[in-house]
PDB file of N, CA and C in Angstrom:
ATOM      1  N   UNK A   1     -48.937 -79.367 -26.651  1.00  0.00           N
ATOM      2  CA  UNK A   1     -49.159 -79.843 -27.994  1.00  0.00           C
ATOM      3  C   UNK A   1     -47.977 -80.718 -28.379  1.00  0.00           C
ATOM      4  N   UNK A   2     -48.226 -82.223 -28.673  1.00  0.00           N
ATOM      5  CA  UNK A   2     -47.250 -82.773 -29.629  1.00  0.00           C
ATOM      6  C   UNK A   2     -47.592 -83.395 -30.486  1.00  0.00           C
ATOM      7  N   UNK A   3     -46.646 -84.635 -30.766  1.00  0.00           N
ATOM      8  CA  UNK A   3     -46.955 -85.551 -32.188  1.00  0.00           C
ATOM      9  C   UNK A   3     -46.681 -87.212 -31.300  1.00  0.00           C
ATOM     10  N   UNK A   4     -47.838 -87.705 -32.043  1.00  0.00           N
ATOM     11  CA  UNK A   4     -47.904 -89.332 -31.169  1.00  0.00           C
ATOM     12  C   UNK A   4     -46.800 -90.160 -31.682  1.00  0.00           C
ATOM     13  N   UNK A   5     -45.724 -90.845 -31.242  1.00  0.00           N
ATOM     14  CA  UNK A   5     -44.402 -91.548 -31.691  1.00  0.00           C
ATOM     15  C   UNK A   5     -44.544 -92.249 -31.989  1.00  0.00           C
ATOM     16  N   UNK A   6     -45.217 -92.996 -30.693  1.00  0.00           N
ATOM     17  CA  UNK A   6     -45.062 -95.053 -30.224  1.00  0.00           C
ATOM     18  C   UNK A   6     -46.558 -95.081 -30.017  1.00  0.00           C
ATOM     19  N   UNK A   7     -47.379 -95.793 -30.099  1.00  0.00           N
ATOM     20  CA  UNK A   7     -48.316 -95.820 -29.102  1.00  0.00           C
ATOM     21  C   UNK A   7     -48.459 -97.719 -29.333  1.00  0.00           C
ATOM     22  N   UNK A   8     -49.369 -97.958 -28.280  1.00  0.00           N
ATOM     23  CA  UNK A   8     -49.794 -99.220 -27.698  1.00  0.00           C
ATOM     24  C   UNK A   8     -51.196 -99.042 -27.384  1.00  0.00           C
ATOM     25  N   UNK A   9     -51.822-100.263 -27.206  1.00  0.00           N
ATOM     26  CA  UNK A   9     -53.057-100.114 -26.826  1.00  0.00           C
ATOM     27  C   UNK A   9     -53.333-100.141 -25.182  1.00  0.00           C
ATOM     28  N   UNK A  10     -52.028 -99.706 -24.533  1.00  0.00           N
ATOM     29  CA  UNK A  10     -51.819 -99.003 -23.311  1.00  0.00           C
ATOM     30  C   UNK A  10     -51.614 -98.186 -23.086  1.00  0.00           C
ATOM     31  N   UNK A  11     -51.106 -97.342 -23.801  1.00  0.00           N
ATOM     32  CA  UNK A  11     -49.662 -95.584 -23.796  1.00  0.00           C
ATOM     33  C   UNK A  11     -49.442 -95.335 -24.305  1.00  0.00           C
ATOM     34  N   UNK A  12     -48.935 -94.188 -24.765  1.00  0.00           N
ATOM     35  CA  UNK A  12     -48.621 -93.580 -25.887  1.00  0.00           C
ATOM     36  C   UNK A  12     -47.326 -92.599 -25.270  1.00  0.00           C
ATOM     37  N   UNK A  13     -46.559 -92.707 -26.621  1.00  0.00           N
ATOM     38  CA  UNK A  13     -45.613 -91.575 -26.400  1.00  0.00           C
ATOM     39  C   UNK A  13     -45.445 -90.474 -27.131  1.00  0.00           C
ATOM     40  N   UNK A  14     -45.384 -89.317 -26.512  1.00  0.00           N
ATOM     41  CA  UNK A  14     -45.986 -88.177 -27.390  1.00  0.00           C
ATOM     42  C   UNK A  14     -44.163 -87.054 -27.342  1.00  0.00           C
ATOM     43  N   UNK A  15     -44.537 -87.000 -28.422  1.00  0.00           N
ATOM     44  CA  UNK A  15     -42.937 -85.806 -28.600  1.00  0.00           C
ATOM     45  C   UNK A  15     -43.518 -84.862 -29.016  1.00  0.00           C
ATOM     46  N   UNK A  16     -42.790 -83.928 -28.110  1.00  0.00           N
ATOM     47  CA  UNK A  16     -43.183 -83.054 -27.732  1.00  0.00           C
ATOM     48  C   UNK A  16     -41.934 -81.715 -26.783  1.00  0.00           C
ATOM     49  N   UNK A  17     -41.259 -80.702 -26.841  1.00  0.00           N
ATOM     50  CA  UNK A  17     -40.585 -79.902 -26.070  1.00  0.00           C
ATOM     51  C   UNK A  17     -41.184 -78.973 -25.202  1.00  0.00           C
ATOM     52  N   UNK A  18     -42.596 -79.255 -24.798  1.00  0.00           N
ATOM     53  CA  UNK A  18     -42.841 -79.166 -23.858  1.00  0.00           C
ATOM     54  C   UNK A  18     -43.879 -80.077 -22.547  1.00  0.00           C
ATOM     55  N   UNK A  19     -43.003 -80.629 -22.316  1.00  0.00           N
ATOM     56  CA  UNK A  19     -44.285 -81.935 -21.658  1.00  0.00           C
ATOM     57  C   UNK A  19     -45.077 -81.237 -20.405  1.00  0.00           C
ATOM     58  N   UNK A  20     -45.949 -81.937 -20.042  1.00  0.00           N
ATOM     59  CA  UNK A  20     -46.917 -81.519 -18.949  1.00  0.00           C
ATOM     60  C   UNK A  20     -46.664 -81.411 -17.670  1.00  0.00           C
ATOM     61  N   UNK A  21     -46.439 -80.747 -16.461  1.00  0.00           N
ATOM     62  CA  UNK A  21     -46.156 -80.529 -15.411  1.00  0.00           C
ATOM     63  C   UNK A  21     -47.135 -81.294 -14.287  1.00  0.00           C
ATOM     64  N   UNK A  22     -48.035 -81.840 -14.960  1.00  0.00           N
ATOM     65  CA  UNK A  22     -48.625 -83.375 -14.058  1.00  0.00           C
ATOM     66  C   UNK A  22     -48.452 -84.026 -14.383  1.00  0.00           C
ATOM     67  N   UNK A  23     -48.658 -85.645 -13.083  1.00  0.00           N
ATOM     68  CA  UNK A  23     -48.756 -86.672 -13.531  1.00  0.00           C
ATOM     69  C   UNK A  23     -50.111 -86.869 -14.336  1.00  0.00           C
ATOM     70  N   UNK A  24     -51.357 -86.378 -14.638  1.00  0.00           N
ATOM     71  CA  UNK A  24     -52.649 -86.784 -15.037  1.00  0.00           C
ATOM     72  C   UNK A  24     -52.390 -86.072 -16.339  1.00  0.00           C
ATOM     73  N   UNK A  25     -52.739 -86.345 -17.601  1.00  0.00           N
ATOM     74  CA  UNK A  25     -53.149 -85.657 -18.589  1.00  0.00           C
ATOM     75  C   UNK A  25     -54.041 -86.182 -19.406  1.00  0.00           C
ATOM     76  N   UNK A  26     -54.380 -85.127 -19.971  1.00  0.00           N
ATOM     77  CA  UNK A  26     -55.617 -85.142 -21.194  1.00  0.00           C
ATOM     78  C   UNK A  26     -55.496 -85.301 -22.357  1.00  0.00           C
ATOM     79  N   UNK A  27     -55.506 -86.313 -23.182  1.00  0.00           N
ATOM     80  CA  UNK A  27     -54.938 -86.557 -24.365  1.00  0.00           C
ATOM     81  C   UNK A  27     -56.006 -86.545 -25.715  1.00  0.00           C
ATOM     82  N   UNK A  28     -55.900 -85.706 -26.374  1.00  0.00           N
ATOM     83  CA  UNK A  28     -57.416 -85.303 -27.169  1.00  0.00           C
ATOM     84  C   UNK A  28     -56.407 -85.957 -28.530  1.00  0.00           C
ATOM     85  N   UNK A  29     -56.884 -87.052 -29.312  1.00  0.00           N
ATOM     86  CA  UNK A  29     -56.263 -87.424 -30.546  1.00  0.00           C
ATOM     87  C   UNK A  29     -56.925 -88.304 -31.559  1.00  0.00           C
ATOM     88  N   UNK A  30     -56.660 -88.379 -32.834  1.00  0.00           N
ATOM     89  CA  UNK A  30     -57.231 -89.555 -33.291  1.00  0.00           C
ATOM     90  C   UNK A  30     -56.706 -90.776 -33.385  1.00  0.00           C
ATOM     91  N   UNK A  31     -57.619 -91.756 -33.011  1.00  0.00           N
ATOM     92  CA  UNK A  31     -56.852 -93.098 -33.321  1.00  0.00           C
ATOM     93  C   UNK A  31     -55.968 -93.336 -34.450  1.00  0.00           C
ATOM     94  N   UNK A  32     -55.208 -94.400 -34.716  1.00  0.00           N
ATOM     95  CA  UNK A  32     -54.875 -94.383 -35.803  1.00  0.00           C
ATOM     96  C   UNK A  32     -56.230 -95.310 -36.771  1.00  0.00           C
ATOM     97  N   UNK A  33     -55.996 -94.725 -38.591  1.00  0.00           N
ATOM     98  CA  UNK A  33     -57.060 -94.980 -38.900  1.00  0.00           C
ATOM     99  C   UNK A  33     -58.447 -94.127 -38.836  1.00  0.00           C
ATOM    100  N   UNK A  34     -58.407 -93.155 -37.047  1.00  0.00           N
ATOM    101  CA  UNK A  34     -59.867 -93.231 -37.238  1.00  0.00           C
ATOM    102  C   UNK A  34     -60.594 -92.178 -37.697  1.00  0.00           C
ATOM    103  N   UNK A  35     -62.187 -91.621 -37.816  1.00  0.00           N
ATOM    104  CA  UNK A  35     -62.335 -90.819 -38.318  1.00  0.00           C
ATOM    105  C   UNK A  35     -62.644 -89.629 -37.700  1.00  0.00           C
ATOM    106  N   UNK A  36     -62.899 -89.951 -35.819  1.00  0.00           N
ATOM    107  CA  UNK A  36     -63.148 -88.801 -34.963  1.00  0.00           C
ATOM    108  C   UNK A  36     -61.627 -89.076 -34.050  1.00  0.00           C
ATOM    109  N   UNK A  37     -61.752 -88.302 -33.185  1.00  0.00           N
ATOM    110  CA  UNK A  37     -61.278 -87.723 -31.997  1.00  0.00           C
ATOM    111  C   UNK A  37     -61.909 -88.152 -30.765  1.00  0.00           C
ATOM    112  N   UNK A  38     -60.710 -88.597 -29.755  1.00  0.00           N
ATOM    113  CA  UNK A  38     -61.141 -89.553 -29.080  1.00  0.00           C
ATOM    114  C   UNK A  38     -60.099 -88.106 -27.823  1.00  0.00           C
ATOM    115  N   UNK A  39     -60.967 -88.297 -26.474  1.00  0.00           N
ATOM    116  CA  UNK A  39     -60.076 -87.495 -25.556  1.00  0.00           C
ATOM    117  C   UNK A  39     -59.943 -89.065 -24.247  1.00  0.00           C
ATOM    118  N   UNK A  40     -58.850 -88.928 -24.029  1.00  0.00           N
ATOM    119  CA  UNK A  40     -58.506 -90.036 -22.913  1.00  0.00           C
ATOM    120  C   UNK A  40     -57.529 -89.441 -21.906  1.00  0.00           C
ATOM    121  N   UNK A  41     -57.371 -89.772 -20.757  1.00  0.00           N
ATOM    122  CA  UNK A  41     -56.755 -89.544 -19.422  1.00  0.00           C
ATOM    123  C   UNK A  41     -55.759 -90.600 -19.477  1.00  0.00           C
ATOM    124  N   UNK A  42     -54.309 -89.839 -19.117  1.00  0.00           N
ATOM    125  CA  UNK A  42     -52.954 -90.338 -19.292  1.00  0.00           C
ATOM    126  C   UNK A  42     -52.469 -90.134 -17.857  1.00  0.00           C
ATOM    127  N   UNK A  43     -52.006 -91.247 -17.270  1.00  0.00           N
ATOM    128  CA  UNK A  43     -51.043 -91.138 -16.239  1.00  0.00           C
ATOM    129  C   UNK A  43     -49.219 -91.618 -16.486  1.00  0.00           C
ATOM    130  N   UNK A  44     -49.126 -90.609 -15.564  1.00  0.00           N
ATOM    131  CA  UNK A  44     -47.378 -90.607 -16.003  1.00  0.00           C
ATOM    132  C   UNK A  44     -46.661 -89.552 -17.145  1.00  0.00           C
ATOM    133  N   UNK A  45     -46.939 -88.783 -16.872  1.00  0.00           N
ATOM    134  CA  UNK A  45     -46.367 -87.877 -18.709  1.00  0.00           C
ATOM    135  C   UNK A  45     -45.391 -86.475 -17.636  1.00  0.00           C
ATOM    136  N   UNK A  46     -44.988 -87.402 -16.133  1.00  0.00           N
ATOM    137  CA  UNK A  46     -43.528 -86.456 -16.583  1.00  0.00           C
ATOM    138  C   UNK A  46     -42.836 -86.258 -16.861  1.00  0.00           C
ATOM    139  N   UNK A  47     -41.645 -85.718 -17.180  1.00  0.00           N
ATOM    140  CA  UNK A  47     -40.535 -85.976 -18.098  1.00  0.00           C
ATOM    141  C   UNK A  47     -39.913 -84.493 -18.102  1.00  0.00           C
ATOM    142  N   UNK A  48     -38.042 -84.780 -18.127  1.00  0.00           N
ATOM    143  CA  UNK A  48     -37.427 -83.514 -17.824  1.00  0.00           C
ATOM    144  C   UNK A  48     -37.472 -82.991 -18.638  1.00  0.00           C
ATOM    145  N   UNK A  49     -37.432 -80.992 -18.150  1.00  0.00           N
ATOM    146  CA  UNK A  49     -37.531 -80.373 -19.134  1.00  0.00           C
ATOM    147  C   UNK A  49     -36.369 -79.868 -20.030  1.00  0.00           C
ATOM    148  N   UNK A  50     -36.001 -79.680 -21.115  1.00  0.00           N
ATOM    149  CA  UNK A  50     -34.679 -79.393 -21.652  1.00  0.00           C
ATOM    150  C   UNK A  50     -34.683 -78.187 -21.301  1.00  0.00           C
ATOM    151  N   UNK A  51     -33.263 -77.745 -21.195  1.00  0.00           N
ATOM    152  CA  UNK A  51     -32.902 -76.168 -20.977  1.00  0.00           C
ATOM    153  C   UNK A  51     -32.067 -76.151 -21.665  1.00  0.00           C
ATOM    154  N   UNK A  52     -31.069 -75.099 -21.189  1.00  0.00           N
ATOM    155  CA  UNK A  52     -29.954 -74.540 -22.110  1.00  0.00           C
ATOM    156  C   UNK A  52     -28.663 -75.288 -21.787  1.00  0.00           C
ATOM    157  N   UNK A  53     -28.764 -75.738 -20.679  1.00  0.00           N
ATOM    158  CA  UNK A  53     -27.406 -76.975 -20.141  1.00  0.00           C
ATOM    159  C   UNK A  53     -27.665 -78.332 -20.223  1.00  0.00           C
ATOM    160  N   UNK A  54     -28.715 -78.297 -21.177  1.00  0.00           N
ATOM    161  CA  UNK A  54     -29.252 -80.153 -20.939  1.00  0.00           C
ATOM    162  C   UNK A  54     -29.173 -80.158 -22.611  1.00  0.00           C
ATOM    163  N   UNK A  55     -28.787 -81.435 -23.043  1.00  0.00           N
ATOM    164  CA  UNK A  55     -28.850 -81.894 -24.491  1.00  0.00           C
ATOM    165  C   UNK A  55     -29.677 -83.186 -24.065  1.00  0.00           C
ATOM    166  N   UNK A  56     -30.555 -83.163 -25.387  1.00  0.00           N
ATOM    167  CA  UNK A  56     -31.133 -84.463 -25.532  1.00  0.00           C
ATOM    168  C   UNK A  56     -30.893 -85.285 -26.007  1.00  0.00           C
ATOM    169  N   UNK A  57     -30.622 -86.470 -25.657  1.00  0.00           N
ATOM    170  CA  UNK A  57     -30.070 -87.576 -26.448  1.00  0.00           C
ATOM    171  C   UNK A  57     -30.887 -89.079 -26.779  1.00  0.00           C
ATOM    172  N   UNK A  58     -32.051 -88.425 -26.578  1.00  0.00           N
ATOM    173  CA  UNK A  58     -33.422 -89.169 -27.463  1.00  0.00           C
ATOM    174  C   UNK A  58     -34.326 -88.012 -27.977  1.00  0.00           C
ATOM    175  N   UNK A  59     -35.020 -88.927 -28.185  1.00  0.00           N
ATOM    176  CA  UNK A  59     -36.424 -88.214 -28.823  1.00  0.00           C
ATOM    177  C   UNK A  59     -37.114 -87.887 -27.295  1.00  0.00           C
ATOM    178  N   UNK A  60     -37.515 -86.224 -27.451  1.00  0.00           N
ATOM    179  CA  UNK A  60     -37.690 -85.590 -26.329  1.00  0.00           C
ATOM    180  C   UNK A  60     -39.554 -85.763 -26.546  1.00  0.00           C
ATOM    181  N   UNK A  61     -40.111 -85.835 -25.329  1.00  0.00           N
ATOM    182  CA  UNK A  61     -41.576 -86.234 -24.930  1.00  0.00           C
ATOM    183  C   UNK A  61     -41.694 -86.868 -23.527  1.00  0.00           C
ATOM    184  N   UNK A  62     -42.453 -87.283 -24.027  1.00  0.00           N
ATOM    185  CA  UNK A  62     -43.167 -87.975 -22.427  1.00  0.00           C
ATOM    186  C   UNK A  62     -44.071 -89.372 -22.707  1.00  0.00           C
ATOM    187  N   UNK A  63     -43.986 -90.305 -21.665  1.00  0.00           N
ATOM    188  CA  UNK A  63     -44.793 -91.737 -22.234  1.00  0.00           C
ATOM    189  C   UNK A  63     -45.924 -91.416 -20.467  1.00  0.00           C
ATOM    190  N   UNK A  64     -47.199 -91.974 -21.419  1.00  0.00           N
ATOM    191  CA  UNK A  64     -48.359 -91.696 -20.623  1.00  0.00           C
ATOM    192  C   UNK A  64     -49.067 -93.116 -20.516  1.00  0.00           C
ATOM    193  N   UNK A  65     -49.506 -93.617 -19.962  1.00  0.00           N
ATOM    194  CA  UNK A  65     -50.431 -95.075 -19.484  1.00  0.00           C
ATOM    195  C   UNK A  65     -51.634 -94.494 -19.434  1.00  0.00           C
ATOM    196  N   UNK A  66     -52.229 -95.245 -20.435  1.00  0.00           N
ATOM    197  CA  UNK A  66     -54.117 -94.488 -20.754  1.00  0.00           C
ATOM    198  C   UNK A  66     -54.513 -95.430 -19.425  1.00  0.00           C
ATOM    199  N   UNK A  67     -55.594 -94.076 -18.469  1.00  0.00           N
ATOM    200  CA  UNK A  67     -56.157 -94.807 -17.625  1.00  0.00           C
ATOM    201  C   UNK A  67     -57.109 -94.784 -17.419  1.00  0.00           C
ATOM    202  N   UNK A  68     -58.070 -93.667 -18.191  1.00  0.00           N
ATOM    203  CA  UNK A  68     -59.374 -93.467 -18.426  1.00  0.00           C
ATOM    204  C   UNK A  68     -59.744 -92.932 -19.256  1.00  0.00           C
ATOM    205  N   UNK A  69     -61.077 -92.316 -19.128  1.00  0.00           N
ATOM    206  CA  UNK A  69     -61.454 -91.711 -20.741  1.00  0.00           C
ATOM    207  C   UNK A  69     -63.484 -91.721 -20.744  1.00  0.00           C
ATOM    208  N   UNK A  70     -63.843 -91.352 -21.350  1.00  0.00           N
ATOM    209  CA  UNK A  70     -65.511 -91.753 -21.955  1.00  0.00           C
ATOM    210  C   UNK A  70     -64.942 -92.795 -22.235  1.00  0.00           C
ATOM    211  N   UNK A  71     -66.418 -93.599 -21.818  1.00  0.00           N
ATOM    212  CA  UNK A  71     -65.918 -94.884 -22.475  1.00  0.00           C
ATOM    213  C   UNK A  71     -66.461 -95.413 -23.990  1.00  0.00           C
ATOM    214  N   UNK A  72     -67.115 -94.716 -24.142  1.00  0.00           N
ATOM    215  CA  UNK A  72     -67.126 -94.686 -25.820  1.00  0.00           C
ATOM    216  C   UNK A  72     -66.120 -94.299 -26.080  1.00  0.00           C
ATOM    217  N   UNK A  73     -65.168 -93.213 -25.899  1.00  0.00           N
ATOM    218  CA  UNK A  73     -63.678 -92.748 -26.067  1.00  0.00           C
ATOM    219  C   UNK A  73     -62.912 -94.220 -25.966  1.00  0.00           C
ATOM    220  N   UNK A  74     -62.624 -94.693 -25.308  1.00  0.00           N
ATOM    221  CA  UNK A  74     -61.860 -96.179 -24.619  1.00  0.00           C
ATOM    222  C   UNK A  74     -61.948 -97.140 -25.628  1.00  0.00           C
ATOM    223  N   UNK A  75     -63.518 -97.380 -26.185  1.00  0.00           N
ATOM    224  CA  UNK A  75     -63.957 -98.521 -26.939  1.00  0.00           C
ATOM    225  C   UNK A  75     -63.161 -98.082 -28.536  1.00  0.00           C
ATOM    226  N   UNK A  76     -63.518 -96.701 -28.462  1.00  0.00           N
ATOM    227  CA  UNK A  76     -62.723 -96.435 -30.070  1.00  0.00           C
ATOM    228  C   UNK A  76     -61.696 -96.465 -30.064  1.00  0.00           C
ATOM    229  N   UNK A  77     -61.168 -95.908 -29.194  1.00  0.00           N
ATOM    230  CA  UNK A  77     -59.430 -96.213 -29.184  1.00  0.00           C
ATOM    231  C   UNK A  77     -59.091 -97.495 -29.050  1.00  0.00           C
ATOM    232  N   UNK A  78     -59.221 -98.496 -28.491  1.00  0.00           N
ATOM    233  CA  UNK A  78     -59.365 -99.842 -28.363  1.00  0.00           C
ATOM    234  C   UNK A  78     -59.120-100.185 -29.851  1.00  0.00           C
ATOM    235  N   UNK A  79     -60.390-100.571 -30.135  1.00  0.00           N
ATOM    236  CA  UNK A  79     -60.800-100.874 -31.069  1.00  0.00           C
ATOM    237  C   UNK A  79     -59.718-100.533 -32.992  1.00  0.00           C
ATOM    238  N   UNK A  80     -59.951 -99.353 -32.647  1.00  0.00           N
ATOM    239  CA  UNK A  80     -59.051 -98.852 -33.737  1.00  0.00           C
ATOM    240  C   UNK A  80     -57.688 -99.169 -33.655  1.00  0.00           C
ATOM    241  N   UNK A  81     -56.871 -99.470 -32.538  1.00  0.00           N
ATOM    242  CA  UNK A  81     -55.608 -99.736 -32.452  1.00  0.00           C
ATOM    243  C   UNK A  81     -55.902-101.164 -32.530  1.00  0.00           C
ATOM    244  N   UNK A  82     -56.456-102.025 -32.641  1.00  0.00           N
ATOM    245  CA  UNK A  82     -56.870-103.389 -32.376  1.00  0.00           C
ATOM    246  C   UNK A  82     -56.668-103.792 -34.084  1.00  0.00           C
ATOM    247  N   UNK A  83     -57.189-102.767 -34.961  1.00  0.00           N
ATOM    248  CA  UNK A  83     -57.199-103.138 -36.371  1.00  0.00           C
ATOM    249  C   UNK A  83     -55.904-103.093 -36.737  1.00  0.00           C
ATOM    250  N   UNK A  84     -55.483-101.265 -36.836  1.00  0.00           N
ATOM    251  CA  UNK A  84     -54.047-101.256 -36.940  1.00  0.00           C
ATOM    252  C   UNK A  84     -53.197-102.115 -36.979  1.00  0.00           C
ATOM    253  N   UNK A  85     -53.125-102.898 -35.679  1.00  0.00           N
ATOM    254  CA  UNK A  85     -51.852-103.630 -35.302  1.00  0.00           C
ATOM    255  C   UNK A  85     -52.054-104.674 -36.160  1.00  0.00           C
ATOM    256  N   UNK A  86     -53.422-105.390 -36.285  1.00  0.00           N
ATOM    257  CA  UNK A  86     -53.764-106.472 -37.146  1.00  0.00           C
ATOM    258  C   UNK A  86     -53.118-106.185 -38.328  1.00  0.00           C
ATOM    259  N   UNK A  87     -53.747-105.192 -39.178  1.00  0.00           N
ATOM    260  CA  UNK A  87     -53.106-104.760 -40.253  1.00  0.00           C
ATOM    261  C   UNK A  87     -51.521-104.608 -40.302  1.00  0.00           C
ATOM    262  N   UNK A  88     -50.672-104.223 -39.484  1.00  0.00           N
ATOM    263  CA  UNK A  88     -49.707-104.088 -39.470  1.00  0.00           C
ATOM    264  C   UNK A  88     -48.537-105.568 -39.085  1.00  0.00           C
ATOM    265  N   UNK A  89     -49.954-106.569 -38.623  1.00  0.00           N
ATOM    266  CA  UNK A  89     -49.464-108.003 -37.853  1.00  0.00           C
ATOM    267  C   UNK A  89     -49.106-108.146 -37.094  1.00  0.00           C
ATOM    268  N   UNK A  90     -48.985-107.086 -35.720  1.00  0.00           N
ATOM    269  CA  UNK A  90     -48.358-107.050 -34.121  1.00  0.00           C
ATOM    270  C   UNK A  90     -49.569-107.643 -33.795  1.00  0.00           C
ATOM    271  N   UNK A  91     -49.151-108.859 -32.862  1.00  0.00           N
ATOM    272  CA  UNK A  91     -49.455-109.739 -32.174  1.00  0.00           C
ATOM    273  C   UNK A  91     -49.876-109.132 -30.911  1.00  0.00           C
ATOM    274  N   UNK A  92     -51.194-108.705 -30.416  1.00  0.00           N
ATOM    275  CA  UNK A  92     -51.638-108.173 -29.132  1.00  0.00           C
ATOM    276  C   UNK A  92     -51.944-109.161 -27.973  1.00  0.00           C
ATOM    277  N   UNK A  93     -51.209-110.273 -28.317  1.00  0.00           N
ATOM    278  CA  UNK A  93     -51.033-111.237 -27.386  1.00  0.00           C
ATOM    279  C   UNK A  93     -49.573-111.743 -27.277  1.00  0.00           C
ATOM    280  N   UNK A  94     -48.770-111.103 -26.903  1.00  0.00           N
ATOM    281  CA  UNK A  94     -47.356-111.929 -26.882  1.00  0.00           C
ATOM    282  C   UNK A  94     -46.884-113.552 -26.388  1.00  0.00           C
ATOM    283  N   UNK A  95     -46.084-113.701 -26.956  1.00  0.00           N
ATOM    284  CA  UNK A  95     -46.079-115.155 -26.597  1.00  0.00           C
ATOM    285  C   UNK A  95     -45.260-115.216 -24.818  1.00  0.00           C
ATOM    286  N   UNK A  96     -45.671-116.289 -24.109  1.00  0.00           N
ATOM    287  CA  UNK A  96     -45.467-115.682 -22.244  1.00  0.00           C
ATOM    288  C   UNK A  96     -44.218-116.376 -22.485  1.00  0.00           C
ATOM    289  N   UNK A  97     -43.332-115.541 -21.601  1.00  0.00           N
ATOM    290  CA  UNK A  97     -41.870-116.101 -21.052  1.00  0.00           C
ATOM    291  C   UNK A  97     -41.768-117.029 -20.279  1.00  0.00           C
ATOM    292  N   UNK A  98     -40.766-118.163 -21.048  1.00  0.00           N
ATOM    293  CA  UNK A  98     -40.667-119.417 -20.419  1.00  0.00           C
ATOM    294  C   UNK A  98     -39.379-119.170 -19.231  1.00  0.00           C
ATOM    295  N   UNK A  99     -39.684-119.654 -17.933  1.00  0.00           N
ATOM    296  CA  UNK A  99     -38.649-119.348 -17.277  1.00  0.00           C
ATOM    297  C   UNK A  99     -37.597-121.254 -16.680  1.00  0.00           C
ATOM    298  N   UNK A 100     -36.602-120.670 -17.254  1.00  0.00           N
ATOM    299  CA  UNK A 100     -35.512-121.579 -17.391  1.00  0.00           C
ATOM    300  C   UNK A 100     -35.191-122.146 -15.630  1.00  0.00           C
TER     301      UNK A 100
END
């Protein structure tokens, strides 16, 4: 169980003190905005675990790369982060790096 930080309309980063012991996870959440619950498949969400000799010196979680999902799941999440960002004015097209 955590709380969504960062997300992208690629990944999300979820904080959390206890992250998942696979690389595959199941990410059951709502978009932002939306009005259901969307479950999607995350690759990458390992991440060390804190103990009693480890201090954290970020925000403790794990970042996951959405790689599947229902794809009605996919389209809403899509979609809903597609408004968001609009609303918010992040550019889901970056401008490409000119190389010198």
């Amino acid at each position: 169980m955590g709380y969504t930080y960062n997300i992208s309309q690629q990944g999300i980063y979820v904080r959390t003190l206890a992250p998942p012991d696979d690389e595959l996870v199941w990410l059951e959440l709502c978009p932002p905005r939306g009005e259901r619950r969307v479950r999607l498949v995350g690759q990458g969400g390992l991440a060390p675990r804190l103990g009693q000799e480890r201090v954290c010196d970020g925000t403790p979680g794990f970042g996951v790369q959405i790689v599947d999902g229902a794809k009605m799941d996919m389209e809403y999440w899509f979609n809903r982060y597609r408004a968001f960002a609009e609303m918010l004015g992040v550019s889901l097209n970056p401008p490409a790096k000119t190389v010198a």
